[in-house]
PDB file of N, CA and C in Angstrom:
ATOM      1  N   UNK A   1       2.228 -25.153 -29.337  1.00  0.00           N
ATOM      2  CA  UNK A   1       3.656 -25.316 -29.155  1.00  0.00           C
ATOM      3  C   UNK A   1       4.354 -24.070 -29.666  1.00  0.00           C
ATOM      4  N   UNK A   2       5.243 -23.699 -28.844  1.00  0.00           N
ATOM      5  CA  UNK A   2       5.992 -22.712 -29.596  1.00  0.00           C
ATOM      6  C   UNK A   2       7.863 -22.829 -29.523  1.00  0.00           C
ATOM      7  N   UNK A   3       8.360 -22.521 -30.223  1.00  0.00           N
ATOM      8  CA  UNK A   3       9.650 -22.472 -30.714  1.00  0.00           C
ATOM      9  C   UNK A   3      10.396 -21.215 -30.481  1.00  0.00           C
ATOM     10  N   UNK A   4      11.505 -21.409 -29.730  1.00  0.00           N
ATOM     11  CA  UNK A   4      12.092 -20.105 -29.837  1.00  0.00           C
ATOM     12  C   UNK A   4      13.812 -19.999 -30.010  1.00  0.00           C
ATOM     13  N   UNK A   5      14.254 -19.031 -30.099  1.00  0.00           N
ATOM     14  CA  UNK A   5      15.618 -19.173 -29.933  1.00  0.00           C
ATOM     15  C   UNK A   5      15.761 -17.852 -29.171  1.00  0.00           C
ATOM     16  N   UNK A   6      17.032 -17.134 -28.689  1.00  0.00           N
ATOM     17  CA  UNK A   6      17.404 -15.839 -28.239  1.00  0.00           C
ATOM     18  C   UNK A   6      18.082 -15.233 -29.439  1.00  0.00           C
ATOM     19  N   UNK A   7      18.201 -14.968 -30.309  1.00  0.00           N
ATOM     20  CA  UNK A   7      18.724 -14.474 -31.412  1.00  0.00           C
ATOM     21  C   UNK A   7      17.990 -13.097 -31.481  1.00  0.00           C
ATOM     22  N   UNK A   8      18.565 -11.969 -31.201  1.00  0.00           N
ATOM     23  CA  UNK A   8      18.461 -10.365 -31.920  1.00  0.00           C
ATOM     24  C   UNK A   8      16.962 -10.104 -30.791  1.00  0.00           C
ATOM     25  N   UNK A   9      16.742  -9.386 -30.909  1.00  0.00           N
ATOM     26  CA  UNK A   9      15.356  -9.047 -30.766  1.00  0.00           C
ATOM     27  C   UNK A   9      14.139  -9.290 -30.867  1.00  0.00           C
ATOM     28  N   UNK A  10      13.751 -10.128 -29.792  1.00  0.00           N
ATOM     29  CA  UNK A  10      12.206 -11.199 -29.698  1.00  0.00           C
ATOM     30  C   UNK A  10      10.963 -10.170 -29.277  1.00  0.00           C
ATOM     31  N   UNK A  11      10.032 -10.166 -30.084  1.00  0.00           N
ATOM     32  CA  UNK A  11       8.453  -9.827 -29.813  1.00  0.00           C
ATOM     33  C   UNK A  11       7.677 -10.714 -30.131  1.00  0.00           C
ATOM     34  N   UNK A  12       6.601 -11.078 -28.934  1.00  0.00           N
ATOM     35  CA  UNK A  12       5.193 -11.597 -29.188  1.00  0.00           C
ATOM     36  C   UNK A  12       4.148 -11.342 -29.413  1.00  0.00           C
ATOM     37  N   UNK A  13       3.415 -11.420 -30.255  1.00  0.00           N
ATOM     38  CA  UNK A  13       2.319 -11.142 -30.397  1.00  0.00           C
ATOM     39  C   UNK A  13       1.430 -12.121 -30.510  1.00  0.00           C
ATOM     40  N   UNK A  14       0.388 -11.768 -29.682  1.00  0.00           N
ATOM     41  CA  UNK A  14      -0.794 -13.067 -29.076  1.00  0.00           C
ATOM     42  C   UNK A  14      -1.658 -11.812 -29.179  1.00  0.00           C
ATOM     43  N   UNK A  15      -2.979 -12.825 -28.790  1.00  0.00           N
ATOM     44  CA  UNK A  15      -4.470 -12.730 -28.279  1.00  0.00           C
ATOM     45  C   UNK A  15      -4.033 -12.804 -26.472  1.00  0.00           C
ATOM     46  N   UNK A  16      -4.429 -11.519 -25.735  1.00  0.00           N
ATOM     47  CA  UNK A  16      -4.087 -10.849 -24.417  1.00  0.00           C
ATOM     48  C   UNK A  16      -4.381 -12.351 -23.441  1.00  0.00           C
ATOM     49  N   UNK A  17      -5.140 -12.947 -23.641  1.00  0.00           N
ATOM     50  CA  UNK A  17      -6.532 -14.001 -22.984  1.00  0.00           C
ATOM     51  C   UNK A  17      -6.909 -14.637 -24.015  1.00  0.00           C
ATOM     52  N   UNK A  18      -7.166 -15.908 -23.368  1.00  0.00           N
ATOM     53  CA  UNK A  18      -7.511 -17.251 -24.029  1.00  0.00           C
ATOM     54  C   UNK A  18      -8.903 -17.520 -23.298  1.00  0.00           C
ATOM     55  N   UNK A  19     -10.344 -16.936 -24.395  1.00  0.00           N
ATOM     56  CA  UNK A  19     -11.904 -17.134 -23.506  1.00  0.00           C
ATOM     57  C   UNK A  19     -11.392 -16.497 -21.908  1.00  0.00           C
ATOM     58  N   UNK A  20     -11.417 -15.714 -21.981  1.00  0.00           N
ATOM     59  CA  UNK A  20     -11.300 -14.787 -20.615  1.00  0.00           C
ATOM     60  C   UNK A  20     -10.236 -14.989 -20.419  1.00  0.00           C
ATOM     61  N   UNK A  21      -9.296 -15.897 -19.900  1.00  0.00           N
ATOM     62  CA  UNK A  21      -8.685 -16.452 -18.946  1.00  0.00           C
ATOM     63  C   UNK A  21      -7.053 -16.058 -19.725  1.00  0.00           C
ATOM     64  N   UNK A  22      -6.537 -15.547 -18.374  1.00  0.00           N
ATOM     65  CA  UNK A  22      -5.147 -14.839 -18.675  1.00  0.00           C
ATOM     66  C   UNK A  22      -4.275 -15.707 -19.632  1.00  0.00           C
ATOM     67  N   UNK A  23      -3.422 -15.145 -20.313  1.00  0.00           N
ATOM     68  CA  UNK A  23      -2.149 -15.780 -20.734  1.00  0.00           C
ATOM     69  C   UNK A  23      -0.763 -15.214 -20.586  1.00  0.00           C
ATOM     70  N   UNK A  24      -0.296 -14.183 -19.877  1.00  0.00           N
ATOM     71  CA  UNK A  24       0.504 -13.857 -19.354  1.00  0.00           C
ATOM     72  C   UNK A  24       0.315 -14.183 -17.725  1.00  0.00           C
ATOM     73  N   UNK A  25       1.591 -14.585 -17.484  1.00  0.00           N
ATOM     74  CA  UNK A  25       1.287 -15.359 -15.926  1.00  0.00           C
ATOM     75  C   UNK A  25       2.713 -15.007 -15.539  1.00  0.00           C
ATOM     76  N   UNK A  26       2.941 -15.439 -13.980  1.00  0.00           N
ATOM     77  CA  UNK A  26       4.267 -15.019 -13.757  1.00  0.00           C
ATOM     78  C   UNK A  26       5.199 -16.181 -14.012  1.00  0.00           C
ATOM     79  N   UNK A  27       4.590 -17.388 -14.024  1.00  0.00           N
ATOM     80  CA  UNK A  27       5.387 -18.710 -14.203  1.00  0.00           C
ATOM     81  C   UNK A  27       4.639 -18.942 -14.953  1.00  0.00           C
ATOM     82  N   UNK A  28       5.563 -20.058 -15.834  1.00  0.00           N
ATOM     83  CA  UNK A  28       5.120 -20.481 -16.725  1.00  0.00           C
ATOM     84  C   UNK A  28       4.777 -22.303 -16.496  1.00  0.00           C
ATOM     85  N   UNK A  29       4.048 -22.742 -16.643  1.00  0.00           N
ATOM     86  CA  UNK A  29       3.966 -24.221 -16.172  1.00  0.00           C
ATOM     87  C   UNK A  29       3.817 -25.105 -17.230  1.00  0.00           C
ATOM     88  N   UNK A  30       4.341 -25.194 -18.347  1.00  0.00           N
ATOM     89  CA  UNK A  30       5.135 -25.669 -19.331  1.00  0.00           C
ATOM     90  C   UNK A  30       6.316 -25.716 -19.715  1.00  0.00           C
ATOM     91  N   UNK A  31       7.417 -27.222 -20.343  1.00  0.00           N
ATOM     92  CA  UNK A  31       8.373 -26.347 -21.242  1.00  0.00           C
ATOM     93  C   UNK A  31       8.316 -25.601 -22.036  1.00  0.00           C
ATOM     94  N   UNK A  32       9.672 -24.888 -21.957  1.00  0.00           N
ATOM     95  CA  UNK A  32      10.145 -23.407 -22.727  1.00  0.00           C
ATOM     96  C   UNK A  32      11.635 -23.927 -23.669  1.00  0.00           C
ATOM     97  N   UNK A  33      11.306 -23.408 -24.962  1.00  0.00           N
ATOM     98  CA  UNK A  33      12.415 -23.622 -25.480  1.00  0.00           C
ATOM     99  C   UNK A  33      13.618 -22.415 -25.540  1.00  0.00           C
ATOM    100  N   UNK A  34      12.854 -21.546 -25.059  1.00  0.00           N
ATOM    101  CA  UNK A  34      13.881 -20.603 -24.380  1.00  0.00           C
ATOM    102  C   UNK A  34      13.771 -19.544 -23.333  1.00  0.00           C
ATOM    103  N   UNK A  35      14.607 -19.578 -22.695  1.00  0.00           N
ATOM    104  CA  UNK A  35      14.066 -18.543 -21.293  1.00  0.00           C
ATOM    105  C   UNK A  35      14.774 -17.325 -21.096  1.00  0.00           C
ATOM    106  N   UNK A  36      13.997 -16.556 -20.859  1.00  0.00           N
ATOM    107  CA  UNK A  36      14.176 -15.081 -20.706  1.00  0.00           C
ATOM    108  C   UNK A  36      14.848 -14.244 -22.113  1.00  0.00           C
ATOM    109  N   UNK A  37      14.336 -14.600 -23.146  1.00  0.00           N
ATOM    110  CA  UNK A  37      14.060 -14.304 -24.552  1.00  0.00           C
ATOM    111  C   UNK A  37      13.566 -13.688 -25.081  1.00  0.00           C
ATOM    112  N   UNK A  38      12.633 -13.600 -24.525  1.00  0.00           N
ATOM    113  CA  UNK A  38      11.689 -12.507 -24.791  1.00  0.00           C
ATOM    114  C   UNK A  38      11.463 -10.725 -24.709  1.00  0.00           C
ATOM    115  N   UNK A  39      11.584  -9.773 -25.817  1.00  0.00           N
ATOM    116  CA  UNK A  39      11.665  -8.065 -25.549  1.00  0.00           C
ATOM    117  C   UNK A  39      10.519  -7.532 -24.834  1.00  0.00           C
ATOM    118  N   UNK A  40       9.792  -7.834 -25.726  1.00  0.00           N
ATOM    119  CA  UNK A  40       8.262  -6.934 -26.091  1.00  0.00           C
ATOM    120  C   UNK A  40       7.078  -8.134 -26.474  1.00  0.00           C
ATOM    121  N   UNK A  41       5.908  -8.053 -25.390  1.00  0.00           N
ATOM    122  CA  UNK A  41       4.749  -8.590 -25.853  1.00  0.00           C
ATOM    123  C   UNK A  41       4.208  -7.486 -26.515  1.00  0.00           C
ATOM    124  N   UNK A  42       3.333  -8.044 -27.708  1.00  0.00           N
ATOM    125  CA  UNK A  42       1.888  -7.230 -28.112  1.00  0.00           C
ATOM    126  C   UNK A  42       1.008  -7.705 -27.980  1.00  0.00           C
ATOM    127  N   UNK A  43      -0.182  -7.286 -27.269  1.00  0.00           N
ATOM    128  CA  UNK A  43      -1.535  -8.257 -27.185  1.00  0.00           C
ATOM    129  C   UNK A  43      -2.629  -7.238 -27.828  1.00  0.00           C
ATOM    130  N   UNK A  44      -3.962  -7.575 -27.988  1.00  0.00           N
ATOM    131  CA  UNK A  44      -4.900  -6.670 -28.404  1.00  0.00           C
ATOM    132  C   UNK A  44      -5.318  -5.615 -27.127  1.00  0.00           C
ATOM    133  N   UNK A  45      -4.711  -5.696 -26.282  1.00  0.00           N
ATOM    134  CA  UNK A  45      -5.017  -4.704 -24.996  1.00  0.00           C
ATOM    135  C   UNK A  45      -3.806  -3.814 -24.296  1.00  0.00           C
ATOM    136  N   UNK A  46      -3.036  -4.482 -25.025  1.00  0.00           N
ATOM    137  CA  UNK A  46      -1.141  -3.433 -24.309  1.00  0.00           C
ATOM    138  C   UNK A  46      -0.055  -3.996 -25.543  1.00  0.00           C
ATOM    139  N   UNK A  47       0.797  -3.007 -25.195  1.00  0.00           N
ATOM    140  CA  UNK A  47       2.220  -3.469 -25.313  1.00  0.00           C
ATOM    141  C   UNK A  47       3.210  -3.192 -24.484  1.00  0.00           C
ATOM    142  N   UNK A  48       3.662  -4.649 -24.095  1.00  0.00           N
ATOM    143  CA  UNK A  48       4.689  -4.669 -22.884  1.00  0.00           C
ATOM    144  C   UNK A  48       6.252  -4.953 -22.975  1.00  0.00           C
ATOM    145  N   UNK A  49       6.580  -4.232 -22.319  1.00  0.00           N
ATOM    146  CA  UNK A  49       7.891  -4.942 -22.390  1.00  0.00           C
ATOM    147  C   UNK A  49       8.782  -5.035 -21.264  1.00  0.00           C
ATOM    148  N   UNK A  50       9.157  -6.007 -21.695  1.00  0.00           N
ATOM    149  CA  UNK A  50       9.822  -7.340 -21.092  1.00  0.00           C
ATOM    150  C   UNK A  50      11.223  -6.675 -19.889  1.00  0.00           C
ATOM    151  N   UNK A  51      11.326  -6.263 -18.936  1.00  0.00           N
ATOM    152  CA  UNK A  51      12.766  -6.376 -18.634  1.00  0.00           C
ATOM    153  C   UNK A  51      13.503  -6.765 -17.126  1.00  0.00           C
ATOM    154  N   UNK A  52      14.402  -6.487 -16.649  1.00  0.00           N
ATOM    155  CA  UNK A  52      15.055  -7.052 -15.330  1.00  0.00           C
ATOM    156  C   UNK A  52      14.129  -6.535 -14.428  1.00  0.00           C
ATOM    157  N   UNK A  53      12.889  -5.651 -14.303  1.00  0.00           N
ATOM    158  CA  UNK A  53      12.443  -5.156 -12.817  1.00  0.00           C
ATOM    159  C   UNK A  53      11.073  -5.662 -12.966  1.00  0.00           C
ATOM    160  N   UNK A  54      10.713  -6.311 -14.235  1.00  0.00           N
ATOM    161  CA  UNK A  54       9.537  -6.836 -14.726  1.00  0.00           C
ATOM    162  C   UNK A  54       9.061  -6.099 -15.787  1.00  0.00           C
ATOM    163  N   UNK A  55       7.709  -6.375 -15.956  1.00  0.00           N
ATOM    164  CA  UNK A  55       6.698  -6.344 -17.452  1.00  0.00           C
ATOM    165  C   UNK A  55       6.209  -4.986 -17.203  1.00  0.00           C
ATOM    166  N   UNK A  56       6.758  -4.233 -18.225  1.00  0.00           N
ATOM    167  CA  UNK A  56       6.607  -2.945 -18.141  1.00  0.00           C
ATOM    168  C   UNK A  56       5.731  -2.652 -19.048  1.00  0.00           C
ATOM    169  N   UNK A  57       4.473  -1.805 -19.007  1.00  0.00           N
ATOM    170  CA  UNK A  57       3.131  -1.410 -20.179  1.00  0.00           C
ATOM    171  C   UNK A  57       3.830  -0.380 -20.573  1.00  0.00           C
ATOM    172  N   UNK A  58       3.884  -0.315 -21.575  1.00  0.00           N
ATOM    173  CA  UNK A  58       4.678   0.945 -22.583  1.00  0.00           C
ATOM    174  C   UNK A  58       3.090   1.453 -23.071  1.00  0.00           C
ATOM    175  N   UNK A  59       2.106   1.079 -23.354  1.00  0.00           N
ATOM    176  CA  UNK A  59       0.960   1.725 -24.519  1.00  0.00           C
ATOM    177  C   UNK A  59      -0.143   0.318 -24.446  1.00  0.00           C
ATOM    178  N   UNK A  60      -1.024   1.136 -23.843  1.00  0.00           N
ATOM    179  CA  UNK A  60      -2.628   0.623 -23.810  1.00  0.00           C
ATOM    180  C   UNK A  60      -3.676   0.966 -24.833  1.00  0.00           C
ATOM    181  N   UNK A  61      -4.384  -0.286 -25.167  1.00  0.00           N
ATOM    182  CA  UNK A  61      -5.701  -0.281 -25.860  1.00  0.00           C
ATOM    183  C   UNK A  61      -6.573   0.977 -25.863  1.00  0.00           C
ATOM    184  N   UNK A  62      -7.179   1.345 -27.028  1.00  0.00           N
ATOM    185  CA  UNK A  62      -7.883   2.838 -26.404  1.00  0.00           C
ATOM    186  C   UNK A  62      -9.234   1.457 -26.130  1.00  0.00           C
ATOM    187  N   UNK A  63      -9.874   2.304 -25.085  1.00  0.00           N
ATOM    188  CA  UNK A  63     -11.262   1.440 -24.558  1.00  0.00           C
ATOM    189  C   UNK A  63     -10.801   0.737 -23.605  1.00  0.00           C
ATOM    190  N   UNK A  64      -9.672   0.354 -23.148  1.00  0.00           N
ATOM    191  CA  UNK A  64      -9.185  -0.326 -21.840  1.00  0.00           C
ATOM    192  C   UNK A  64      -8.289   0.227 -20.894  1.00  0.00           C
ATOM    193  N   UNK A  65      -8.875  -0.051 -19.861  1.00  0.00           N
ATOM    194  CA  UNK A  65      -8.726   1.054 -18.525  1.00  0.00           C
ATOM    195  C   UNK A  65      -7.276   0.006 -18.019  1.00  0.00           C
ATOM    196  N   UNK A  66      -6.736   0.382 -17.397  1.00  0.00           N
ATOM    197  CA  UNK A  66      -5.556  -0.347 -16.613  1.00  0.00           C
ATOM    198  C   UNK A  66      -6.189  -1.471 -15.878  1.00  0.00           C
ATOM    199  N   UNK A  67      -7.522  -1.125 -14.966  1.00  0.00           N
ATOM    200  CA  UNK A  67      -7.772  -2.309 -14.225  1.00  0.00           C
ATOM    201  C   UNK A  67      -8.360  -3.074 -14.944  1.00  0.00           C
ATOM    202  N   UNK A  68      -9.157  -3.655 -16.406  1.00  0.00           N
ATOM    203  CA  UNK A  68      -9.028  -3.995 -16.974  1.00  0.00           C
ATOM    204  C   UNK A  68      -7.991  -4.968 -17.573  1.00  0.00           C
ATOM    205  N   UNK A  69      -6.737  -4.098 -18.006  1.00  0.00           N
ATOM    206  CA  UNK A  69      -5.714  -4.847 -17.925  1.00  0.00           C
ATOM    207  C   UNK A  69      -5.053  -5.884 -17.127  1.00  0.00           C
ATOM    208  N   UNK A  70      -5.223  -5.332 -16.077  1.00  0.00           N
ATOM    209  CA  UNK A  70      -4.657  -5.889 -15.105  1.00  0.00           C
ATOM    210  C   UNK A  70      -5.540  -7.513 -14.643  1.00  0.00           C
ATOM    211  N   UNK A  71      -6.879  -6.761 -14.602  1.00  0.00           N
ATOM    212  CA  UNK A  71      -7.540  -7.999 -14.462  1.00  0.00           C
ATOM    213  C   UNK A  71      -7.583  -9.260 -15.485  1.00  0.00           C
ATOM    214  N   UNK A  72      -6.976  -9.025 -16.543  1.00  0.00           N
ATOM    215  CA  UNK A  72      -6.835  -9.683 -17.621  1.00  0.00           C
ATOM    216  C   UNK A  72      -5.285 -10.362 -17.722  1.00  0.00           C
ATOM    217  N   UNK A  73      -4.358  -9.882 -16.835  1.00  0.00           N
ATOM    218  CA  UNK A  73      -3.420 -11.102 -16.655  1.00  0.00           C
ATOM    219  C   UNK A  73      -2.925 -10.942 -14.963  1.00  0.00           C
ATOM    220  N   UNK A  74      -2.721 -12.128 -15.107  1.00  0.00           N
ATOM    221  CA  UNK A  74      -2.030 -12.894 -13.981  1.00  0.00           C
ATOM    222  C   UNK A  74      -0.346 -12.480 -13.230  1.00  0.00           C
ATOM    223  N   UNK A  75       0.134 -11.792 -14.348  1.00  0.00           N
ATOM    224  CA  UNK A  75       1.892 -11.690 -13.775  1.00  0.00           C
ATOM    225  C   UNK A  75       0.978 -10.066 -13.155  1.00  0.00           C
ATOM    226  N   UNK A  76       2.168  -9.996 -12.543  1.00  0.00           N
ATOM    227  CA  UNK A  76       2.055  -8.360 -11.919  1.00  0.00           C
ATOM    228  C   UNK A  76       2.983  -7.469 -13.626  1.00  0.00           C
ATOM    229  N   UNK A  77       2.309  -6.158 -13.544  1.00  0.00           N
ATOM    230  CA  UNK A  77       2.518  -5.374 -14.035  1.00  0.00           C
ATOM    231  C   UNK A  77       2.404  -4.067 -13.747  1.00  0.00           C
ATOM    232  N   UNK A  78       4.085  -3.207 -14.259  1.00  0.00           N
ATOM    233  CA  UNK A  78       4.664  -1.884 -13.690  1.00  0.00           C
ATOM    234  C   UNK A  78       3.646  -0.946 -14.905  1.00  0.00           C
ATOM    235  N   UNK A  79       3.124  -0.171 -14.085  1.00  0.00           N
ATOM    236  CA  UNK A  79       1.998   1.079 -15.113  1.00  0.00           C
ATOM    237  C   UNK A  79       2.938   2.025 -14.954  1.00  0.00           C
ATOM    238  N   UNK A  80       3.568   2.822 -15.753  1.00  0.00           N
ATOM    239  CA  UNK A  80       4.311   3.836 -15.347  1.00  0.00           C
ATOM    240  C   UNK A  80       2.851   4.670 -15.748  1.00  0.00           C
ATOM    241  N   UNK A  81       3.008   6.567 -15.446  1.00  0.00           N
ATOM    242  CA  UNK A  81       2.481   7.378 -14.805  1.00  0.00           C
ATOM    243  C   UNK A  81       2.838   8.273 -16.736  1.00  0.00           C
ATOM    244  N   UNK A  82       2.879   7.774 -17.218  1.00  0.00           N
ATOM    245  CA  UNK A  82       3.308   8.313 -18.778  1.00  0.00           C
ATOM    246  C   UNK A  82       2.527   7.281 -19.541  1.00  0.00           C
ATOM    247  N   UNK A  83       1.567   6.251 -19.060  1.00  0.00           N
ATOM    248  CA  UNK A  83       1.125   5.220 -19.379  1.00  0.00           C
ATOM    249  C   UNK A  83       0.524   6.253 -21.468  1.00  0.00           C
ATOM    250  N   UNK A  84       0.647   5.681 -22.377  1.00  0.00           N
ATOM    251  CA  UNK A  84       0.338   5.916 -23.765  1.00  0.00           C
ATOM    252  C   UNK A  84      -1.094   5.125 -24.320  1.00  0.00           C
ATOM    253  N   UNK A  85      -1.266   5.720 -25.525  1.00  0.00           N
ATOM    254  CA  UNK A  85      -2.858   4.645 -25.459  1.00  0.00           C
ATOM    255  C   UNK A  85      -1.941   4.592 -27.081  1.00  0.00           C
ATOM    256  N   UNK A  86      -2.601   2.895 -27.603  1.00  0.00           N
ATOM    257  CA  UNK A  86      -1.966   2.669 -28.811  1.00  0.00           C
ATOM    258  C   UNK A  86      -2.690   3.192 -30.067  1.00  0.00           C
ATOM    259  N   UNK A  87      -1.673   3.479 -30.919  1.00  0.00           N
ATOM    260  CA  UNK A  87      -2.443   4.062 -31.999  1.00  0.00           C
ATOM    261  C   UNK A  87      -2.870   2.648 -32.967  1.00  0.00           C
ATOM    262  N   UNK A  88      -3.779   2.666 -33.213  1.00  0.00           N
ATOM    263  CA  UNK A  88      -4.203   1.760 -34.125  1.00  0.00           C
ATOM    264  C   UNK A  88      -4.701   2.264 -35.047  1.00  0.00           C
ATOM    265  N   UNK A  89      -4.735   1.333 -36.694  1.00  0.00           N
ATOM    266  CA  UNK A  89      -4.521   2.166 -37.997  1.00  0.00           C
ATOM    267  C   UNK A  89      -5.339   1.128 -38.479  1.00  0.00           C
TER     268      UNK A  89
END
């Protein structure tokens, strides 16, 4: 279950996939306690963010290729051509 409100600036951070299987999707087929709330996902494979033309990859996993990514969720996602790899510490 999750809880939300629209208040200030929303990020998620999840696990990318649940046992393989996507968790970013383009619909959602549950209630939502709030819609279109959301800035910025973080998953262990991208960070996306959220906006009016869709789910934009700002910075990829080092070790994961885009199609990778891609094959790993379900919504469509914009790769811009500046695509970043994340620094992890």
């Amino acid at each position: 279950m999750d809880l939300i409100t629209c208040a200030g600036k929303v990020i998620v951070a999840m696990e990318h996939t649940n046992k393989g299987d996507p968790k970013i999707f383009n619909k959602c087929s549950f209630p939502l306690t709030g819609v279109h709330c959301v800035d910025i996902i973080v998953t262990n494979l991208a960070l996306i963010e959220v906006t009016k033309e869709g789910l934009v990859v700002k910075e990829i996993a080092p070790d994961t290729t885009e199609e990778q990514l891609k094959a790993a969720t379900e919504a469509d996602l914009i790769i811009p051509n500046d695509l970043k790899v994340m620094s992890i510490y």
